[in-house]
N, C-alpha and C. Protein backbone atom coordinates (compact mmCIF):
# COMPACT_ATOMS: atom_id res chain seq x y z
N UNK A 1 0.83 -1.17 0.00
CA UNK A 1 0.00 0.00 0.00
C UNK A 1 0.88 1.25 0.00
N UNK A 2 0.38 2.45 -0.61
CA UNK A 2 1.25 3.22 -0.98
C UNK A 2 0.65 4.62 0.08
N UNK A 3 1.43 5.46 0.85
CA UNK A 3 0.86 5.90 1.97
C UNK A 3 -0.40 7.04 1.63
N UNK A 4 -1.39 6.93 2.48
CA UNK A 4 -2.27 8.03 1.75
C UNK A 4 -2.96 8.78 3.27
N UNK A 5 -3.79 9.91 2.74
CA UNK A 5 -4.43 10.72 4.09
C UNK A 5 -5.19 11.41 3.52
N UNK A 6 -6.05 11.82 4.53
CA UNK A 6 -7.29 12.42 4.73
C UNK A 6 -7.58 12.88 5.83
N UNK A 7 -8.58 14.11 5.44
CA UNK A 7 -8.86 14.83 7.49
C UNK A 7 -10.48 14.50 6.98
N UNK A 8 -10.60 15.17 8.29
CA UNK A 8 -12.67 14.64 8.51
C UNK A 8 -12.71 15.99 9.65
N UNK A 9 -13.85 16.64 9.49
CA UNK A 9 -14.23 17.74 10.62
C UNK A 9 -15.46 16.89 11.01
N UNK A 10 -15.59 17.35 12.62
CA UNK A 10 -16.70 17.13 13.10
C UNK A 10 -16.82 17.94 14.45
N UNK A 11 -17.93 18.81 14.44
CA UNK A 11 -18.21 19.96 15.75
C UNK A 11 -16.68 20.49 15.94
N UNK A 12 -16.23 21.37 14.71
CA UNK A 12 -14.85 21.82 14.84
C UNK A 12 -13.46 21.05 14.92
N UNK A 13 -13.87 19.82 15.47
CA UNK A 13 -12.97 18.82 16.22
C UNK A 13 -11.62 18.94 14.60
N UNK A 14 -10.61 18.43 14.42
CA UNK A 14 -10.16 18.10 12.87
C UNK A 14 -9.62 16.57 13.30
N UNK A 15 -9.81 16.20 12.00
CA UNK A 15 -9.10 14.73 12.11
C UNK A 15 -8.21 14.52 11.03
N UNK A 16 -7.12 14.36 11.32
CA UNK A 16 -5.91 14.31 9.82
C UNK A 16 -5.35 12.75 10.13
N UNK A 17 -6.00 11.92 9.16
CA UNK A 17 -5.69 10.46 9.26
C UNK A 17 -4.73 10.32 7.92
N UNK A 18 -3.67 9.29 8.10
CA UNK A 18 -2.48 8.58 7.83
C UNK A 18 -2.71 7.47 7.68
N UNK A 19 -3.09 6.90 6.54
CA UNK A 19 -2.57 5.07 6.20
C UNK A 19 -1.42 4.81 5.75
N UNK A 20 -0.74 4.10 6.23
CA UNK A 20 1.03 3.98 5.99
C UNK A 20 1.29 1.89 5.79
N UNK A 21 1.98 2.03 4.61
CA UNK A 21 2.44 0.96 4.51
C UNK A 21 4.07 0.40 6.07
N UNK A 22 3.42 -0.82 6.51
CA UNK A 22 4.32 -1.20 7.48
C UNK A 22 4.35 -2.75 7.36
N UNK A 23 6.04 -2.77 8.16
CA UNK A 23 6.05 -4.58 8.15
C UNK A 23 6.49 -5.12 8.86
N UNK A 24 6.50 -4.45 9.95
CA UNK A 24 7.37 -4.70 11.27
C UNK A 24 6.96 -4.10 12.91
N UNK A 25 6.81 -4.11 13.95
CA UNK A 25 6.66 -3.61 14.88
C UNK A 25 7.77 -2.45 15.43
N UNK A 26 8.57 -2.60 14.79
CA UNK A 26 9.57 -1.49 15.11
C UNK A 26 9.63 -0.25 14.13
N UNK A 27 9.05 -0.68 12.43
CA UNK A 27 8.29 0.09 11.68
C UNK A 27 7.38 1.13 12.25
N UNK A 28 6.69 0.57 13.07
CA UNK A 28 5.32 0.83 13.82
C UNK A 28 5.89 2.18 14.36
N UNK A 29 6.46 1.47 15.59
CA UNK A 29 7.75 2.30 16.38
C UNK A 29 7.89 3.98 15.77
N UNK A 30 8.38 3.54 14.72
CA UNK A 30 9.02 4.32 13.99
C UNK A 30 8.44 5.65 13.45
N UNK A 31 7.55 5.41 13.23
CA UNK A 31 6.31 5.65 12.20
C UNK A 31 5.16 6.51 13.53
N UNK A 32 5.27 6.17 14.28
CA UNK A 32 4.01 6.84 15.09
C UNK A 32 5.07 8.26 16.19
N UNK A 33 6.03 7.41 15.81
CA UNK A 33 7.02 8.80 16.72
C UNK A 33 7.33 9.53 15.61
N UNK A 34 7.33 9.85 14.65
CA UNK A 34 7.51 10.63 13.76
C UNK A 34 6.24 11.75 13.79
N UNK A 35 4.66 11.18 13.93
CA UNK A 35 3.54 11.72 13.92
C UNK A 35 3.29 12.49 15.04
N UNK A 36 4.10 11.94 16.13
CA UNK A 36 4.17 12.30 17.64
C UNK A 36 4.98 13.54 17.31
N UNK A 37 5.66 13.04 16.54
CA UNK A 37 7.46 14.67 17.17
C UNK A 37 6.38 15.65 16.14
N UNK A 38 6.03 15.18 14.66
CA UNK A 38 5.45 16.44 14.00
C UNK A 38 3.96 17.33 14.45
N UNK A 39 3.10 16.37 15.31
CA UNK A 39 2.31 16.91 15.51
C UNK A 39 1.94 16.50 16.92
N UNK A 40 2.90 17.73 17.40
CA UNK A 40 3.29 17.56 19.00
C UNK A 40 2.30 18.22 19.72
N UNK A 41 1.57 18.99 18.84
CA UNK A 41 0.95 20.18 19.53
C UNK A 41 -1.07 19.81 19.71
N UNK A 42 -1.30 18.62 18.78
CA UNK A 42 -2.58 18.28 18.93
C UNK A 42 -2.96 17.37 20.35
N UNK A 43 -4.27 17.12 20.22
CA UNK A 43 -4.64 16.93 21.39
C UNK A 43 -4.27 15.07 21.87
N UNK A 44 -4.76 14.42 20.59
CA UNK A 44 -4.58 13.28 20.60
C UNK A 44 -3.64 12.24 19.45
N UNK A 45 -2.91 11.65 19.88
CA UNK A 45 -2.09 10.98 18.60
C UNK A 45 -2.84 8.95 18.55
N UNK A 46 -4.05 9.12 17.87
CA UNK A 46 -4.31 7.83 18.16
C UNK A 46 -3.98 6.75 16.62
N UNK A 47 -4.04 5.25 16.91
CA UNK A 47 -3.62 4.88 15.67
C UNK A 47 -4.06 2.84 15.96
N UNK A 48 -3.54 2.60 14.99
CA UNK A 48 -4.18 0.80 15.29
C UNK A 48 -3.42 0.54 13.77
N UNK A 49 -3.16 -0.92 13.99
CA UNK A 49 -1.95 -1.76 13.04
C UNK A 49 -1.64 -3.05 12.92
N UNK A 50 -2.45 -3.83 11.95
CA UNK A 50 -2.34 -5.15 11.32
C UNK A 50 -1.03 -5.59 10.42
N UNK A 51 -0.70 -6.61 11.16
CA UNK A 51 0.67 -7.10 10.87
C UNK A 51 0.67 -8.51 10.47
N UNK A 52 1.67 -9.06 8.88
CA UNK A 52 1.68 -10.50 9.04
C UNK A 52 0.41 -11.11 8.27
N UNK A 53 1.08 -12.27 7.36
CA UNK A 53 -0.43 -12.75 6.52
C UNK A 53 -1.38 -13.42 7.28
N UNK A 54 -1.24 -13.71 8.37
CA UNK A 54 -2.28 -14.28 8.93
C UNK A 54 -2.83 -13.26 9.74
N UNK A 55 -2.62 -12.19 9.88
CA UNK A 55 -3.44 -10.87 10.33
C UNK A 55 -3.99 -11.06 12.02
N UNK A 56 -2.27 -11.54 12.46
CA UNK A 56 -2.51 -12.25 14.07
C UNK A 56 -1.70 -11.22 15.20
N UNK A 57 -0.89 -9.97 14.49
CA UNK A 57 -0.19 -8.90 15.02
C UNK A 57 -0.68 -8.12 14.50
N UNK A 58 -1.65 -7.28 15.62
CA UNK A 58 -2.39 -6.16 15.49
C UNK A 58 -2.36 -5.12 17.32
N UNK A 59 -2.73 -4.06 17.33
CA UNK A 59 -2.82 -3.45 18.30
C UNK A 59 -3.54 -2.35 17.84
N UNK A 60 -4.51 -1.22 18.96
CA UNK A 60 -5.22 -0.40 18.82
C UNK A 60 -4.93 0.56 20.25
N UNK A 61 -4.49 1.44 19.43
CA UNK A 61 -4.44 2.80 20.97
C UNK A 61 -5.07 3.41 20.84
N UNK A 62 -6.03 4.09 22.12
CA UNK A 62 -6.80 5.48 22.09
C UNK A 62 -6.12 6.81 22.47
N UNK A 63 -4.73 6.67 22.78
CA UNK A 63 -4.04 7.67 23.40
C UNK A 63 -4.94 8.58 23.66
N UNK A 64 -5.69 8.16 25.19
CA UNK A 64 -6.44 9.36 25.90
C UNK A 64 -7.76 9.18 25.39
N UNK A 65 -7.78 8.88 24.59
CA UNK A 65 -9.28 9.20 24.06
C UNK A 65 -10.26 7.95 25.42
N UNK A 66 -11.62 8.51 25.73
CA UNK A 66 -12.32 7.51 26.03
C UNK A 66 -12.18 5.97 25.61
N UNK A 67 -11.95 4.84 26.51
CA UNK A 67 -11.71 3.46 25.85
C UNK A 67 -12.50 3.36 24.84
N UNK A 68 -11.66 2.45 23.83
CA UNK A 68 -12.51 2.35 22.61
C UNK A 68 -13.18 3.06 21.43
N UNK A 69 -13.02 4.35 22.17
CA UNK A 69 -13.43 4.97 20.74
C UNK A 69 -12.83 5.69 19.54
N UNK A 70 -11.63 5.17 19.71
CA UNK A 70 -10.74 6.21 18.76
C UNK A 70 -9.45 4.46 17.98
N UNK A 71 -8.87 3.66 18.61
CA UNK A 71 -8.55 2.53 18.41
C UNK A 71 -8.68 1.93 17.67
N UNK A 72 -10.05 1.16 18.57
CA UNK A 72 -10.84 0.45 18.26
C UNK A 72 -11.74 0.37 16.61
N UNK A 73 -12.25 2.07 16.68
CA UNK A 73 -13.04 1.92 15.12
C UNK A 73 -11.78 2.26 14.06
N UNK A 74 -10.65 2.54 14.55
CA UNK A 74 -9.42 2.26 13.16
C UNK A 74 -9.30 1.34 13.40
N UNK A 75 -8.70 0.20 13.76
CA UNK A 75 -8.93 -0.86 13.60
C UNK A 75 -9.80 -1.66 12.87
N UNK A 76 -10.97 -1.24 13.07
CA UNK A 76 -12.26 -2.23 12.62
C UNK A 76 -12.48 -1.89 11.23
N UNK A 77 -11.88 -0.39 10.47
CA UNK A 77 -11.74 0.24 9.06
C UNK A 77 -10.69 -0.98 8.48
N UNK A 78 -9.53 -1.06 9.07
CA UNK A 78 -8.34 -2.00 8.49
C UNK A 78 -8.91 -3.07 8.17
N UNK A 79 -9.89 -3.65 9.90
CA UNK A 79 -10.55 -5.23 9.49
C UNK A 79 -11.64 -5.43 8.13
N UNK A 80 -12.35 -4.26 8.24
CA UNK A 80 -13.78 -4.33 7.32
C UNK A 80 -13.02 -4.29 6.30
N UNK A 81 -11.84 -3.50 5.73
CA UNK A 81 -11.00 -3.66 4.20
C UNK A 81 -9.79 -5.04 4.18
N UNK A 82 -9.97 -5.95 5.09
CA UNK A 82 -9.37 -7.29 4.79
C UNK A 82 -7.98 -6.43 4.83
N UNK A 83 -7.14 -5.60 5.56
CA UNK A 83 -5.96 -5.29 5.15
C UNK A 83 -4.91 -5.97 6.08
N UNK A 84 -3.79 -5.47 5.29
CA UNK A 84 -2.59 -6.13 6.61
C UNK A 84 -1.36 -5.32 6.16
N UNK A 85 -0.31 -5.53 7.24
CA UNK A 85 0.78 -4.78 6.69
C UNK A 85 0.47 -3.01 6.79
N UNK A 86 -0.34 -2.79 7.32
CA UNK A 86 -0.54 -1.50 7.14
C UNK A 86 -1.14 -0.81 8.70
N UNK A 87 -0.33 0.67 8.79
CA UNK A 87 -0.85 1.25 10.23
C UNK A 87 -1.66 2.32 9.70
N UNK A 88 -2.58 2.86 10.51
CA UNK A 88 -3.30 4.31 10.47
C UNK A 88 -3.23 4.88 12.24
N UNK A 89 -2.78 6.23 11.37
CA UNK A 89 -2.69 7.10 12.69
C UNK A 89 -3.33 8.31 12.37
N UNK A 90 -4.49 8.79 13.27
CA UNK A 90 -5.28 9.67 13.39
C UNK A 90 -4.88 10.66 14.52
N UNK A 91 -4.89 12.09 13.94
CA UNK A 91 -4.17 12.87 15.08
C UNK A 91 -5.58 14.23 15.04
N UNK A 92 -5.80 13.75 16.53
CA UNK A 92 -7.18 14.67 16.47
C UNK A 92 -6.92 16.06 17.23
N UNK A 93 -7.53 17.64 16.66
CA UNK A 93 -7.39 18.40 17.45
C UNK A 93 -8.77 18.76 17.49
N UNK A 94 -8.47 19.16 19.01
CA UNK A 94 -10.16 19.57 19.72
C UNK A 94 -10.61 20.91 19.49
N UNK A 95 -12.05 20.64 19.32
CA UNK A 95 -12.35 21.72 18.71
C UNK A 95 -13.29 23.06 18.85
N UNK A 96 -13.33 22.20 20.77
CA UNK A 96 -13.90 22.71 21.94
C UNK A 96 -15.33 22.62 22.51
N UNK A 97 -16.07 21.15 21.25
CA UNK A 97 -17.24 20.95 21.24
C UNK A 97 -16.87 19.22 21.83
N UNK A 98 -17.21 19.04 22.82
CA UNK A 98 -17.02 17.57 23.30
C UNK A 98 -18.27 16.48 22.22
N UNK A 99 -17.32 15.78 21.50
CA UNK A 99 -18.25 14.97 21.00
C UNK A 99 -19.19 13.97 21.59
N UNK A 100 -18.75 13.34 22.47
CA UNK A 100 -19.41 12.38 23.09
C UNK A 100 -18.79 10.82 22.77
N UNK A 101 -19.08 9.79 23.10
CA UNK A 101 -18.61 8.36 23.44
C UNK A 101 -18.67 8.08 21.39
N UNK A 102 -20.07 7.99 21.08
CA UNK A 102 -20.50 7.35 19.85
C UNK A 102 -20.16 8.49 18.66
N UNK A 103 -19.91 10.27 18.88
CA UNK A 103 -19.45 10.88 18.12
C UNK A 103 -18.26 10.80 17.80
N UNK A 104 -17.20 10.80 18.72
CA UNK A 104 -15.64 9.85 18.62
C UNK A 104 -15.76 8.93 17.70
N UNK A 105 -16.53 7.72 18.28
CA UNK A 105 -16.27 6.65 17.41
C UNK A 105 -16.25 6.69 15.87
N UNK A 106 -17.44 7.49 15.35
CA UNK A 106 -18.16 7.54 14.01
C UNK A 106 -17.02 8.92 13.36
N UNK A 107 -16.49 9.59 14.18
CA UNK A 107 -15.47 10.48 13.90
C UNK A 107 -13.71 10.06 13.13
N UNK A 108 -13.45 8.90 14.19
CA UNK A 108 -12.90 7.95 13.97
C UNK A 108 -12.49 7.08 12.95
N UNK A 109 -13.89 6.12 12.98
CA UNK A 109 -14.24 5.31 12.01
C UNK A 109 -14.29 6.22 10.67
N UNK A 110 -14.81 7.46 10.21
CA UNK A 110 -14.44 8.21 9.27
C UNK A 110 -13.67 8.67 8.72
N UNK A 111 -12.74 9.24 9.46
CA UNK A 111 -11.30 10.02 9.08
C UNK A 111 -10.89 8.42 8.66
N UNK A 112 -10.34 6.98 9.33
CA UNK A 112 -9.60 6.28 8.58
C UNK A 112 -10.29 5.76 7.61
N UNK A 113 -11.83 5.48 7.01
CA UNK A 113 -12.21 5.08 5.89
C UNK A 113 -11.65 6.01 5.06
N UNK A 114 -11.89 7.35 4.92
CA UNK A 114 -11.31 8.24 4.36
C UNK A 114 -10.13 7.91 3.59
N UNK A 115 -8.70 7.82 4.89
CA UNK A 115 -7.68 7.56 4.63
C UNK A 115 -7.61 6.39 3.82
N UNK A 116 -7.95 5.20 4.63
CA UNK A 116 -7.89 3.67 3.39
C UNK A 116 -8.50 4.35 2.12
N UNK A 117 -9.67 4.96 2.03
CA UNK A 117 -10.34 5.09 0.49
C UNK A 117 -9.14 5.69 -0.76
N UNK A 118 -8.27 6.92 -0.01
CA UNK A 118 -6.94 7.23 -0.96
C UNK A 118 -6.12 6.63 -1.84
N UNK A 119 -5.71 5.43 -0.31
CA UNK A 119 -5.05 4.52 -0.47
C UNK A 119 -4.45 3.61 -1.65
N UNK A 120 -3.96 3.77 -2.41
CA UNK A 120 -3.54 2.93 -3.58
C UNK A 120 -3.19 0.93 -2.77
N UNK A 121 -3.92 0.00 -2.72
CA UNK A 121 -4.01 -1.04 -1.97
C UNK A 121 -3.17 -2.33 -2.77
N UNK A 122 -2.00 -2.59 -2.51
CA UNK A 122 -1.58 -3.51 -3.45
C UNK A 122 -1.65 -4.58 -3.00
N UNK A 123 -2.09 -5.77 -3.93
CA UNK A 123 -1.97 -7.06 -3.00
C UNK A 123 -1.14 -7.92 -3.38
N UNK A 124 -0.55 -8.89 -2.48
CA UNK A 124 0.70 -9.68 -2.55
C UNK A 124 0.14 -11.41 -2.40
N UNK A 125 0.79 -11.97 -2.61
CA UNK A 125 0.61 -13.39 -2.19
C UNK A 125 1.32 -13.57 -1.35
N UNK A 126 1.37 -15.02 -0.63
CA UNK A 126 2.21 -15.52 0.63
C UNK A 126 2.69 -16.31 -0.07
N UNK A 127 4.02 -15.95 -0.28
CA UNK A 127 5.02 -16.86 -1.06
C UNK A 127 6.14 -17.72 0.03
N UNK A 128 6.29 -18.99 -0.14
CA UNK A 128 7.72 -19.85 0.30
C UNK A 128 8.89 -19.71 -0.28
N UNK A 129 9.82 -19.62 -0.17
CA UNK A 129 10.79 -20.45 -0.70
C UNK A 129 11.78 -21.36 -0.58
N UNK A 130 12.40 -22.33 -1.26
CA UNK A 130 13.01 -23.53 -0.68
C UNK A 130 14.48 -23.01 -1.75
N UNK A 131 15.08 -23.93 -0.72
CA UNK A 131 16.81 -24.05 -1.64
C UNK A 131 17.23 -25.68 -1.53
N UNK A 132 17.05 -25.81 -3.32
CA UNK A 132 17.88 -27.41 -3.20
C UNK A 132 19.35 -27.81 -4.16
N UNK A 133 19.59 -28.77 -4.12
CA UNK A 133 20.90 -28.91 -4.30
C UNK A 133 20.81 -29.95 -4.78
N UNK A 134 21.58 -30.46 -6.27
CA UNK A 134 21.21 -31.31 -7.02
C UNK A 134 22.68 -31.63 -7.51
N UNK A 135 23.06 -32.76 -8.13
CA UNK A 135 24.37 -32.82 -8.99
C UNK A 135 23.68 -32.56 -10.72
N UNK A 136 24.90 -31.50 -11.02
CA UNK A 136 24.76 -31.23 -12.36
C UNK A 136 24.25 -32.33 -13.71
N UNK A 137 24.68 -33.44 -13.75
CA UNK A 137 23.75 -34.26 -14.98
C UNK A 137 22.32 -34.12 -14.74
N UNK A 138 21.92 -34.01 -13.33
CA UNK A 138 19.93 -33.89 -12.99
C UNK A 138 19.38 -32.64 -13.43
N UNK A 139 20.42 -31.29 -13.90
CA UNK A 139 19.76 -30.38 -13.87
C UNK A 139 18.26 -29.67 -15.19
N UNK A 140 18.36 -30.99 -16.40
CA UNK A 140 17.57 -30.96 -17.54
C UNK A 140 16.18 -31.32 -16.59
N UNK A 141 16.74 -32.10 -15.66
CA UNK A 141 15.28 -32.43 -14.47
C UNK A 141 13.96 -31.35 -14.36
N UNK A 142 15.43 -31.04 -13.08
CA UNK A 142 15.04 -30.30 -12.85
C UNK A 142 14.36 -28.49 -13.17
N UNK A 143 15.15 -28.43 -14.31
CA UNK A 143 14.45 -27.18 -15.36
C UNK A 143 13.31 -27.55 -15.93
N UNK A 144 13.03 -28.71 -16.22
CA UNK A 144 11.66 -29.70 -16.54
C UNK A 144 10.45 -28.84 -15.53
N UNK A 145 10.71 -29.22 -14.42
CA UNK A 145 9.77 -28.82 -13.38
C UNK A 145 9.88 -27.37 -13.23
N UNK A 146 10.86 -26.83 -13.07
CA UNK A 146 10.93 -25.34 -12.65
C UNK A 146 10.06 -24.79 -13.74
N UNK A 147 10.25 -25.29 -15.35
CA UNK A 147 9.63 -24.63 -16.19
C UNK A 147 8.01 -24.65 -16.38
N UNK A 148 7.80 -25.73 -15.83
CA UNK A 148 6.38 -26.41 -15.48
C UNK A 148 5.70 -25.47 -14.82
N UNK A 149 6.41 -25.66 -13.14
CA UNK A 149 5.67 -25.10 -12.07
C UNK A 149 5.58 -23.29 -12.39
N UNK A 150 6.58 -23.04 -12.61
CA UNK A 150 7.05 -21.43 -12.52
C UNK A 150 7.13 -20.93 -11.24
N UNK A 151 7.86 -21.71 -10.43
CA UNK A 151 8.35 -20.76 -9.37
C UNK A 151 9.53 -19.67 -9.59
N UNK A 152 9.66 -18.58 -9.40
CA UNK A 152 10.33 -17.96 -9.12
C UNK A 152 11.91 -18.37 -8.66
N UNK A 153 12.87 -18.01 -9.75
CA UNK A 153 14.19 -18.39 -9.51
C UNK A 153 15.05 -17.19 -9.00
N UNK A 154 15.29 -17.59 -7.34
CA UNK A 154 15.78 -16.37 -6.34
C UNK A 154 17.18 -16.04 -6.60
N UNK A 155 17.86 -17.34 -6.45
CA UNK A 155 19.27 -18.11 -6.77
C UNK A 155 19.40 -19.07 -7.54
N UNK A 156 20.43 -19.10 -8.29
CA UNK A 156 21.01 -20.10 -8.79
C UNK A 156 22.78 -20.23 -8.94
N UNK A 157 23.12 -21.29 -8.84
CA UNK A 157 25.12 -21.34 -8.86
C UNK A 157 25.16 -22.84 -9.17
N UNK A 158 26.03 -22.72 -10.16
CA UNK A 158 25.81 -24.23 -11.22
C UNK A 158 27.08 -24.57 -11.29
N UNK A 159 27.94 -25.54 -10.59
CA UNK A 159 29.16 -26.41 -10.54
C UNK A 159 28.78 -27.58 -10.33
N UNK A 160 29.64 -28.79 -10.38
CA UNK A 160 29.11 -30.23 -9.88
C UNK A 160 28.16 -30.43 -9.16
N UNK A 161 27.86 -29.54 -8.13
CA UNK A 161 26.66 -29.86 -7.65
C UNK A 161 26.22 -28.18 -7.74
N UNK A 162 24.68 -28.42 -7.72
CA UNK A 162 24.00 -26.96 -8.21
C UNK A 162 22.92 -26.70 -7.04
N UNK A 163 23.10 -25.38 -6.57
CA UNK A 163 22.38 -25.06 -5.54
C UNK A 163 21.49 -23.96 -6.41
N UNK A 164 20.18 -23.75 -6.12
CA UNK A 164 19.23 -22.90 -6.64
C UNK A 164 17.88 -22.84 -5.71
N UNK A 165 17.79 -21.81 -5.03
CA UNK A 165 16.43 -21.33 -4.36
C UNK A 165 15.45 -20.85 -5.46
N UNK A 166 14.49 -21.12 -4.84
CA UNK A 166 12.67 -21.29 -5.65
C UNK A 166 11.87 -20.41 -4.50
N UNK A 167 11.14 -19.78 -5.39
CA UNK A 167 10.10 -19.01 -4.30
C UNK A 167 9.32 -18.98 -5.34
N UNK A 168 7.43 -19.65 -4.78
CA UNK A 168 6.25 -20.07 -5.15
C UNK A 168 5.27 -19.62 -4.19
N UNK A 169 3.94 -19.11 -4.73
CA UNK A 169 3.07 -19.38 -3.60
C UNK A 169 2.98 -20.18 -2.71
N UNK A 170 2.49 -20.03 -1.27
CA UNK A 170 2.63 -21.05 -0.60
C UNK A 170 1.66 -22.01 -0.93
N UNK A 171 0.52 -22.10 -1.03
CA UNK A 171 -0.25 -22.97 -1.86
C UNK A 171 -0.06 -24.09 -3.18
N UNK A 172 0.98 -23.54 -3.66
CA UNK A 172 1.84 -24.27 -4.38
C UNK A 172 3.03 -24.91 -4.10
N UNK A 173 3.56 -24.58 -3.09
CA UNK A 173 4.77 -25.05 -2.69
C UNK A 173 4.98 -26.85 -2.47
N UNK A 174 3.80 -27.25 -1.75
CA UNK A 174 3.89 -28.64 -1.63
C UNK A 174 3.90 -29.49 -3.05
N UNK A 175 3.14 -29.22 -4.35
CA UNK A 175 3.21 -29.54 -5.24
C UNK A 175 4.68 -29.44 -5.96
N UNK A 176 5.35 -28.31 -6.09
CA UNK A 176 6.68 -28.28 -6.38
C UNK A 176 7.56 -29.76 -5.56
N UNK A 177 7.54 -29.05 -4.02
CA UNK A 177 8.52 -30.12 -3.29
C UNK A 177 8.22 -31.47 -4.46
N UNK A 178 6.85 -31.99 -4.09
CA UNK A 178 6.92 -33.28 -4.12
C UNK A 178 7.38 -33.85 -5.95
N UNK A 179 7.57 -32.88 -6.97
CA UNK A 179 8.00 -33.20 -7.84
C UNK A 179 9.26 -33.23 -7.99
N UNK A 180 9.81 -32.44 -7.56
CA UNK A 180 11.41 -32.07 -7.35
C UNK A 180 12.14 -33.13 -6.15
N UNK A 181 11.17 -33.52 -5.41
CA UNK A 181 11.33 -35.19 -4.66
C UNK A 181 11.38 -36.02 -5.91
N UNK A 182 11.19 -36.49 -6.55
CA UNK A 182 11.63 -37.43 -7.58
C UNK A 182 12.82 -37.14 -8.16
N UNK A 183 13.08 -36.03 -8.08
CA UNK A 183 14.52 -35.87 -9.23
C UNK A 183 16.04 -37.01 -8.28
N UNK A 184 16.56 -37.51 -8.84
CA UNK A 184 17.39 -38.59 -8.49
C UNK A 184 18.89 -36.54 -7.77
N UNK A 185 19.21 -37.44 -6.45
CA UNK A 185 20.40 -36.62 -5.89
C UNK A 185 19.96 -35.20 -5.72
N UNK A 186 19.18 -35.05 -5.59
CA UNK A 186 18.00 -33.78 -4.92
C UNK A 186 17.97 -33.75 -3.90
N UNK A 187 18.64 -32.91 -2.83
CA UNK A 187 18.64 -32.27 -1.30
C UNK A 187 17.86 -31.03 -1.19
N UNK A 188 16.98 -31.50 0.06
CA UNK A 188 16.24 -29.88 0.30
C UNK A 188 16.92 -29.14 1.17
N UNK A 189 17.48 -28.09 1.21
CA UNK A 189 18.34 -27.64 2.35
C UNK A 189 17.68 -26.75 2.84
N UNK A 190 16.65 -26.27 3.12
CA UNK A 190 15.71 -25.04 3.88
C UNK A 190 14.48 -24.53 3.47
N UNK A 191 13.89 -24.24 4.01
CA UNK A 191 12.81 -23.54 3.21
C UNK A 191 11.90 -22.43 4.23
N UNK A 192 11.97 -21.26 3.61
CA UNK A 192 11.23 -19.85 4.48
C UNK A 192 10.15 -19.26 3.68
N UNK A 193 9.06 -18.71 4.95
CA UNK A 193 7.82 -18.14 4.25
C UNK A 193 8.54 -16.57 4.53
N UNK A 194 7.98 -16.01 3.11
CA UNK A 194 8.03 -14.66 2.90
C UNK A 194 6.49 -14.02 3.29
């Protein structure tokens, strides 16, 4: 996702929301102290952040705001758009009209639809990849299959014996292994999800 923003007024209040591509918790880190040092002077720095293809590292702050209402509905913008990899930080200044519990929320929940709506949203697959190691007469084999499957060739280094990493969807990955298991003097030496 490519970073995008949007503000939202409500009873004066302003809301200047931030969707930011992230991939890390120290990203996160990174990324919300930056919003902090630039906009030192507003009332609230709130934000929430889905991490990881299985969308199992997430967190939601209200910094100050009443529980739940500032967090919580960014968050639930990220969930309702299936996203991941991505933070929003909403930096609210007051606008001397107290919204209330459910005006927050819907305040909230607005400024980051907003922001996601900008958003240029790219999507990726969950790719593996493996590294195997073959002796050079197998390698007509093995190009057999590589050319078949089309995994992605990361590495390759071709002497008597030939080492070459593959990166495939993970959904595909077991189908590869088990063909590239037939090739005669075929070692799997690792394999990592991207």
């Amino acid at each position: 996702m490519a970073p995008a923003e949007a503000s939202y007024t409500e009873k004066r209040s302003k809301f200047l929301a931030f969707a930011l591509p992230v991939r890390s918790v120290e990203e996160v880190k990174e990324q919300l102290e930056k919003y902090q040092k630039e906009y030192y002077d507003a009332r609230h720095v709130c934000y929430a952040y889905m991490l990881g293809p299985k969308r199992t590292d997430f967190r939601a702050n209200d910094n100050g705001e009443p529980s739940g209402t500032a967090g919580k509905p960014i968050l639930g913008q990220i969930n309702s758009n299936g996203l991941t990899d991505v933070m929003v930080v909403v930096v609210r200044y007051f606008g001397g009209i107290k919204l209330g519990t459910s005006g927050l929320i819907v305040a909230y929940r607005e400024a980051t639809a907003l922001a996601l709506a900008e958003a240029e949203v790219i999507e990726k697959t969950v790719d593996e990849e493996v590294e195997v190691r073959f002796e050079y007469p197998f390698m007509n084999d093995v190009m057999r299959i590589v050319k078949e499957e089309e995994p992605e060739i990361v590495f390759q280094a071709y002497d008597m014996d030939c080492i070459m990493r593959l990166r495939i969807r993970r959904s595909m990955m077991l189908r590869l292994k088990a063909r590239l298991e037939k090739v005669e003097s075929l070692v799997f030496m690792d394999s990592m999800v991207d």
